[in-house]
Structures are given as structure tokens and as C-alpha cells.
Protein backbone atom coordinates (compact mmCIF):
# COMPACT_ATOMS: atom_id res chain seq x y z
CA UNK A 1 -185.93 -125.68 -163.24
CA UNK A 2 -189.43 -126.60 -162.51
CA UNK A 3 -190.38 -129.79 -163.74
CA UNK A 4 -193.73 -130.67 -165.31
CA UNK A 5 -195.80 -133.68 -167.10
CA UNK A 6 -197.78 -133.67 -170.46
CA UNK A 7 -199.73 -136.70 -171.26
CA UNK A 8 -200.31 -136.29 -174.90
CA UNK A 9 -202.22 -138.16 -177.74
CA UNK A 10 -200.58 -138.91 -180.88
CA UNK A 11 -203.40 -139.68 -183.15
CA UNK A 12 -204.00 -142.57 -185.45
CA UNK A 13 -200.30 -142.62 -187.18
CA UNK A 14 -200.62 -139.70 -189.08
CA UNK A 15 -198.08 -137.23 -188.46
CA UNK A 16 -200.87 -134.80 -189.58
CA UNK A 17 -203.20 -135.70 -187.44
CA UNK A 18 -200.98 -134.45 -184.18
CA UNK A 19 -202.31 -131.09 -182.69
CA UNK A 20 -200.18 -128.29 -182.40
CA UNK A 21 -200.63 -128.34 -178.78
CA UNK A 22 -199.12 -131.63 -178.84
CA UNK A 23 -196.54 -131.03 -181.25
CA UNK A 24 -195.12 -128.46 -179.20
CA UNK A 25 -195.15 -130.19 -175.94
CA UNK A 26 -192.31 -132.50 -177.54
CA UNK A 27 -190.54 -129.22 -178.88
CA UNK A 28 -190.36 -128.41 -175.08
CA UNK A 29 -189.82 -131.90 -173.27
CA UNK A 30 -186.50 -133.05 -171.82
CA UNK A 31 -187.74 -136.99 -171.90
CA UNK A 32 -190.45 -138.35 -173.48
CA UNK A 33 -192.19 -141.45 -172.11
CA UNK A 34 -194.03 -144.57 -173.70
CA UNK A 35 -194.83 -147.77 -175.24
CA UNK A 36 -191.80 -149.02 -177.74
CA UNK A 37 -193.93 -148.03 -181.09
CA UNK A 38 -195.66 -144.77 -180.24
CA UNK A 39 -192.12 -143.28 -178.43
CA UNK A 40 -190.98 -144.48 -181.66
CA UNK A 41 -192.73 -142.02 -183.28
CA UNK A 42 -190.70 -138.98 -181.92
CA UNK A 43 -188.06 -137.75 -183.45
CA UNK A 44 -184.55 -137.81 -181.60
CA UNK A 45 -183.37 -134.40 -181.10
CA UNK A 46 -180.08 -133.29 -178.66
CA UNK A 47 -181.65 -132.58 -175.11
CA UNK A 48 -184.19 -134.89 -175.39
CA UNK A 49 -184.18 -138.07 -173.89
CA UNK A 50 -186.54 -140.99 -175.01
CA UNK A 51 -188.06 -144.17 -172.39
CA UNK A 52 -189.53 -146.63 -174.43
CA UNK A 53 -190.91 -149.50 -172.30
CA UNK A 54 -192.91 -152.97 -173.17
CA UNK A 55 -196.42 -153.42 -172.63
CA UNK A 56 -198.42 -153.58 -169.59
CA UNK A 57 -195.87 -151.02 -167.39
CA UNK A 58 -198.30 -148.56 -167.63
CA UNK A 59 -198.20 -147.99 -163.68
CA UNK A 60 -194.39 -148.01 -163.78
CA UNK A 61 -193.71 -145.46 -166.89
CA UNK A 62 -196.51 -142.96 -164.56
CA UNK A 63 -194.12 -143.72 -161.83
CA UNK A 64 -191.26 -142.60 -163.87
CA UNK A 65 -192.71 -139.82 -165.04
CA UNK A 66 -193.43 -138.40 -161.52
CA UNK A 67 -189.52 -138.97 -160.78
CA UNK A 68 -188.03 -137.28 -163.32
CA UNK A 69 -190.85 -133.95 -162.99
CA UNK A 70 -189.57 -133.98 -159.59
CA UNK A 71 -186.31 -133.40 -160.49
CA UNK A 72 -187.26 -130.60 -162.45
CA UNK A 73 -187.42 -132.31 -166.03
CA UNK A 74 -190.45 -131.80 -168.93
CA UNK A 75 -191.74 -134.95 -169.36
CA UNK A 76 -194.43 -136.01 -171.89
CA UNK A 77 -195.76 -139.38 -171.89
CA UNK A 78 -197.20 -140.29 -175.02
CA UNK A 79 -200.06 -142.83 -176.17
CA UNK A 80 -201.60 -143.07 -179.58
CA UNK A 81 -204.95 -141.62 -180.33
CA UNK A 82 -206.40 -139.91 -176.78
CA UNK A 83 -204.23 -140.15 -173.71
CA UNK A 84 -207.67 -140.43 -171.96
CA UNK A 85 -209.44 -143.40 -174.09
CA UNK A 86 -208.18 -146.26 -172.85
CA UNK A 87 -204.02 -145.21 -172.37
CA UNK A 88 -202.13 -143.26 -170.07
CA UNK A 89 -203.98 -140.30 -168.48
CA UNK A 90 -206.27 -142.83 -166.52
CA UNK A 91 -202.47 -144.43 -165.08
CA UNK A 92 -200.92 -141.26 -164.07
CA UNK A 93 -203.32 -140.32 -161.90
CA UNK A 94 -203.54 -143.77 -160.79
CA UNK A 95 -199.88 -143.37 -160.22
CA UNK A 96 -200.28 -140.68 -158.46
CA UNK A 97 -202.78 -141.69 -155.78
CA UNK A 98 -200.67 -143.18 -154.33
CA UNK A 99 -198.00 -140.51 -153.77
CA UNK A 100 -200.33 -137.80 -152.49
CA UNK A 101 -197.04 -135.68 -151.41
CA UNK A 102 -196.86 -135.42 -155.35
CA UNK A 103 -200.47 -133.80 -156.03
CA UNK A 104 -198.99 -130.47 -156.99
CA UNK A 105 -196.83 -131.37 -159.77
CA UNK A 106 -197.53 -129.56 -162.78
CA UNK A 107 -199.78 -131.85 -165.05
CA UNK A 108 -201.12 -131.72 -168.66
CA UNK A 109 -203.37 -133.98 -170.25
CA UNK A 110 -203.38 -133.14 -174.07
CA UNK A 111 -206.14 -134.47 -176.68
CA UNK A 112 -205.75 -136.63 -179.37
CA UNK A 113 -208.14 -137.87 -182.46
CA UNK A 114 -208.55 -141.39 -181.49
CA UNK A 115 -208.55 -144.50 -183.70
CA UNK A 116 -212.31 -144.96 -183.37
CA UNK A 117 -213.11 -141.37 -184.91
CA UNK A 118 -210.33 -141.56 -187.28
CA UNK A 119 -211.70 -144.58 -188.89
CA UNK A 120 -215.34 -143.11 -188.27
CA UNK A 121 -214.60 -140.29 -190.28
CA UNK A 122 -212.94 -142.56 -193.17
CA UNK A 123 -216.33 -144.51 -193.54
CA UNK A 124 -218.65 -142.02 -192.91
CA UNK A 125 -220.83 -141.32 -189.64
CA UNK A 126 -221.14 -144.92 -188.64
CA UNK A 127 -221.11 -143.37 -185.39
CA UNK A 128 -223.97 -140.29 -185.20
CA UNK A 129 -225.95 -141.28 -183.08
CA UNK A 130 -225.51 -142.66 -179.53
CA UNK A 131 -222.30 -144.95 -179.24
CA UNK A 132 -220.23 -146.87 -176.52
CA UNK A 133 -216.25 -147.49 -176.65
CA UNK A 134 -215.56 -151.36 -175.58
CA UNK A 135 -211.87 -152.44 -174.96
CA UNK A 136 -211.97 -156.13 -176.00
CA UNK A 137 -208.66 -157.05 -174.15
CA UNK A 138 -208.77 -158.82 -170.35
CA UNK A 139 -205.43 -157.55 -169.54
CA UNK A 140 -207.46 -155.55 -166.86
CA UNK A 141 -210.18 -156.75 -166.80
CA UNK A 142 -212.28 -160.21 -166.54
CA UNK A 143 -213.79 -160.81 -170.12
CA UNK A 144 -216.84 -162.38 -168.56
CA UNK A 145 -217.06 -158.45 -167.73
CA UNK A 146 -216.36 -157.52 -171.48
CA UNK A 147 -219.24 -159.91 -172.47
CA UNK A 148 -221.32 -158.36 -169.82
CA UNK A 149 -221.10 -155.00 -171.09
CA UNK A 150 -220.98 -155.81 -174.63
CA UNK A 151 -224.53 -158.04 -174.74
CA UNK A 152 -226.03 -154.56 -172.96
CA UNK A 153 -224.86 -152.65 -175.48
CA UNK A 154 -226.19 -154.43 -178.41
CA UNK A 155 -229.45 -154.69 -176.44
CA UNK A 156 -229.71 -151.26 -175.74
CA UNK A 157 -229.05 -150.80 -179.75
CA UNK A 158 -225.44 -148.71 -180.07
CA UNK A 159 -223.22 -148.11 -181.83
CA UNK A 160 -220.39 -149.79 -181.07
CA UNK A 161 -216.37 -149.21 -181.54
CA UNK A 162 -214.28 -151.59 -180.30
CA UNK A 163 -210.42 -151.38 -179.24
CA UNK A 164 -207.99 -154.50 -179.22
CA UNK A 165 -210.60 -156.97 -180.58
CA UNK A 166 -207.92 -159.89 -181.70
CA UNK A 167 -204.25 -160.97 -180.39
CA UNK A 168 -202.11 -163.76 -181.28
CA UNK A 169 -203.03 -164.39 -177.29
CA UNK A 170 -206.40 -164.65 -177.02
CA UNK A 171 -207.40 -165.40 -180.77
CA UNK A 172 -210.74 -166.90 -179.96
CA UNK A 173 -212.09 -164.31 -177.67
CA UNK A 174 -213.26 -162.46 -180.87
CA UNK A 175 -215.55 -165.53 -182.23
CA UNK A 176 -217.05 -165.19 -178.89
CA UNK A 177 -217.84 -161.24 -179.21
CA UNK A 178 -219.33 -162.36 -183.01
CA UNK A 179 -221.26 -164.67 -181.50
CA UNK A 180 -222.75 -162.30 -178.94
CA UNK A 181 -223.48 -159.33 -181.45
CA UNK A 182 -225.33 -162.73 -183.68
CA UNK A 183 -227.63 -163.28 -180.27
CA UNK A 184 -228.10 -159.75 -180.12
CA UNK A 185 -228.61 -157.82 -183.56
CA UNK A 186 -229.75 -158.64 -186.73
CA UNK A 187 -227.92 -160.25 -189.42
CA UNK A 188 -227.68 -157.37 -191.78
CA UNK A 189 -226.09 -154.61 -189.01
CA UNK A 190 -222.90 -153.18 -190.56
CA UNK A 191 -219.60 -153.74 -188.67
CA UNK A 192 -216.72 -151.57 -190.11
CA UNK A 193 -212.88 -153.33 -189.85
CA UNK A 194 -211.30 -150.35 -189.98
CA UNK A 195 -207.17 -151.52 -189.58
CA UNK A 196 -204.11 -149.10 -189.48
CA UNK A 197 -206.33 -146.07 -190.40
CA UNK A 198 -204.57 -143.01 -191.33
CA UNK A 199 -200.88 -145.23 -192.42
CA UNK A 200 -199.73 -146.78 -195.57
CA UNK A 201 -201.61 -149.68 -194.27
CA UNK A 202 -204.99 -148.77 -194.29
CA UNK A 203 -207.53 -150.91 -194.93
CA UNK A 204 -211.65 -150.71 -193.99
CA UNK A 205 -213.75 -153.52 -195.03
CA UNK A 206 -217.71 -152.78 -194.34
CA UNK A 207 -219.85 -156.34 -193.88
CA UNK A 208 -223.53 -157.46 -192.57
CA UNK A 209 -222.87 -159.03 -189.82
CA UNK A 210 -223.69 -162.92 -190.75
CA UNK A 211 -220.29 -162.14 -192.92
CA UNK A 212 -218.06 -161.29 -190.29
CA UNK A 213 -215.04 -163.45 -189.24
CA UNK A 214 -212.96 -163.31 -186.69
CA UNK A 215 -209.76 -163.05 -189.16
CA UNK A 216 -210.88 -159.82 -190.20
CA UNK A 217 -209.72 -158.44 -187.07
CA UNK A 218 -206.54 -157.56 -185.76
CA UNK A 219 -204.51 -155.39 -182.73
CA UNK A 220 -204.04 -152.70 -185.82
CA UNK A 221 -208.00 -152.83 -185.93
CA UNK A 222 -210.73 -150.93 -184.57
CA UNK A 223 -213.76 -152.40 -185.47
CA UNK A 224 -217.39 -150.83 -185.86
CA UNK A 225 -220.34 -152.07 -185.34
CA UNK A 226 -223.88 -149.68 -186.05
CA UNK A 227 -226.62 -149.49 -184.33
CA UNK A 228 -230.71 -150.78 -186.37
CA UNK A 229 -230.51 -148.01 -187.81
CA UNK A 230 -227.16 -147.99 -189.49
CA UNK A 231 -226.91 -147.78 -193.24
CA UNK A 232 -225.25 -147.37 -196.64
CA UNK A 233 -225.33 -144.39 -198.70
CA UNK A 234 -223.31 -144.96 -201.98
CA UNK A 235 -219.80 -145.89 -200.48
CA UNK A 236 -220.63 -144.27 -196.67
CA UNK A 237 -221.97 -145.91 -194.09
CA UNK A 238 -224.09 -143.89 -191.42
CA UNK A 239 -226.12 -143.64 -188.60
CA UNK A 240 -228.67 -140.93 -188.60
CA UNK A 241 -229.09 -138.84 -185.56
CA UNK A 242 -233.23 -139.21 -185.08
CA UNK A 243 -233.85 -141.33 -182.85
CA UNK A 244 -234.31 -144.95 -183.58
């Protein structure tokens, strides 16, 4: 049997929202790899043989991946939203770098609607014009980096989505990015907390800026923040594409 390796996207959390391409990936895997809640996501079936894993093991569940397609098994290693935004398409290859007799395995990487379009699309077109994705978390990263990047962004007025803004961990971090975006922009730009979009728990809350908090964020939220030219139609929020 020759082995193989999908790195898919699950979406949001709406079954719905998985593509067919995706969908039938898992129809065809023989193990499925990920983090605890999005491998929780699969349904068990006989055959098919499921690897959750903890947090930061990215590195490790790309290692076992390359394994088990090397002993001929379908693997799919699954990550919420895109595999390639900030998950595990970036890791595999990582992975396998460093095991260049491995370059010819059979690889995959699958698309997914990510969290910051999903909750783009509930509120509007927040995001029209130019953006930039920032991941919030120093897992990987210094956050003297994230603040780096961040105070450019506002400066160079985009839009703004950001990914893992607030952790029982590093609760204060988000004050800090607040008080950035406060140095930066104007009072009245519209950030978008946009939490479990597309589940049961869905929430989006749409405030000026001088009314954010850092409470209103979570690890369930993706948070949006528009660009000068940003604004409210009747219960949308959007950012025209002229340019501004």
C-alpha cells in the first residue's frame, strides 16, 4: 500500500463549512492526526485510527505523520480553519526538512475557510480592503516581535485580524495590544470580537475602539480591527475597497 499525507482544514466548527475535498480525505484516511479538540471533530469509523495530542507538539505529530505514510498508511492531519494560516502545513514541511530521504512522500495540503473570514463574512466586509493576519501568542515567537509588527500595521492603516489574542497565560498581553492600536488609530476605529463563529456559541460584539477591553477577548476569539476607513452600514460593518 502506498502511504500518503493530507493536511486538511476543518473550518470554523461548522460541519458545513468542511469542503468536500476535505471531507473525503477522512473517508479515505487510515489515521487521522491532531490537536485533542479538532481530532475530536472526526467521527470514529472501523479502519480508522485517531492521534489526538496536547498543544505545542506540532513538530512531533509532523513527525508522526511521516512514520506512519512510510509504512504505507493515509494519514490526514487536521487543524481548524486553513492548515496553512498559522497550523500545521507550515510544521510538516518543517518536519520534513529535516528528513530529506523523506521528500518524496506523497503530500496534500487541503484548504480551509479560516476563522478570520468566517467571522468577516458574519459582520460584513470589515476586511475589503488591504489586511494583515497577526498571531497574538509568543509561544513562537518573542512578543516584543508581535508589538513590532502590530504598531506597523496600524501605522500603515490595515485592517487587522488577529488569532489567539487572550489566554488564561498571558492575560495582560492583550491590554498591551489595546494600548498600542490607542497610540496608533483613532478612537472611533471599529474592532469586531468575533468568538466561536459558526457554533452554538457565537457571539460578535462591534465597538470604537476607546470601548474595547481586554475581557472581550478570548482563545475562542478572533478579533477585528478596520482600517480609517472602516464603517457601519445598518448592522454591517465594512471597509470599502478605494483606496484610503
Amino acid at each position: 500500500m502506498t502511504g500518503w499525507i493530507t493536511v486538511a482544514g476543518l473550518g470554523p466548527g461548522d460541519d458545513a463549512l468542511v469542503t468536500p475535498q476535505v471531507a473525503q480525505a477522512l473517508d479515505q484516511a487510515t489515521d487521522v492526526i491532531g490537536y485533542i479538540p479538532y481530532v475530536a471533530r472526526v467521527a470514529a469509523r472501523p479502519g480508522l485510527a485517531l492521534h489526538p495530542s496536547d498543544n505545542r507538539v506540532e513538530l512531533d505529530r509532523a513527525r508522526m505523520a511521516l512514520d506512519l505514510a512510510a509504512d504505507g498508511r493515509r494519514v490526514v492531519i487536521v487543524s481548524s480553519g486553513d492548515p496553512g494560516v498559522f497550523a500545521m502545513a507550515s510544521a510538516l514541511f518543517e518536519a520534513l526538512e529535516g528528513q530529506p530521504d523523506r521528500n518524496d512522500t506523497d503530500i496534500r495540503i487541503l484548504p480551509g475557510i479560516t476563522a478570520m473570514l468566517a467571522a468577516a463574512a458574519r459582520a460584513g466586509a470589515p476586511l475589503g480592503h488591504d489586511f494583515c493576519a497577526i498571531n497574538l501568542s509568543d509561544n513562537l515567537k518573542p512578543f516584543d516581535l508581535i508589538e513590532h509588527r502590530l504598531r506597523h500595521a496600524a501605522r500603515g492603516d490595515f485592517a487587522m485580524a488577529f488569532y489567539n489574542p487572550r489566554s488564561r497565560s498571558r492575560p495582560q498581553q492583550f491590554a498591551r495590544v489595546l494600548e498600542i492600536l490607542r497610540q496608533e488609530c483613532t478612537p472611533e476605529t471599529l474592532i469586531i470580537f468575533a468568538r466561536a463563529v459558526s457554533t452554538p456559541d457565537e457571539c460578535l460584539t462591534t465597538v470604537p475602539l476607546s470601548q474595547a477591553v481586554p475581557q472581550m477577548a478570548d482563545m475562542r476569539t478572533v478579533v477585528l480591527v478596520g482600517n480609517s476607513a472602516t464603517r457601519r452600514v445598518g448592522r454591517w460593518v465594512y471597509t470599502p475597497r478605494g483606496a484610503n
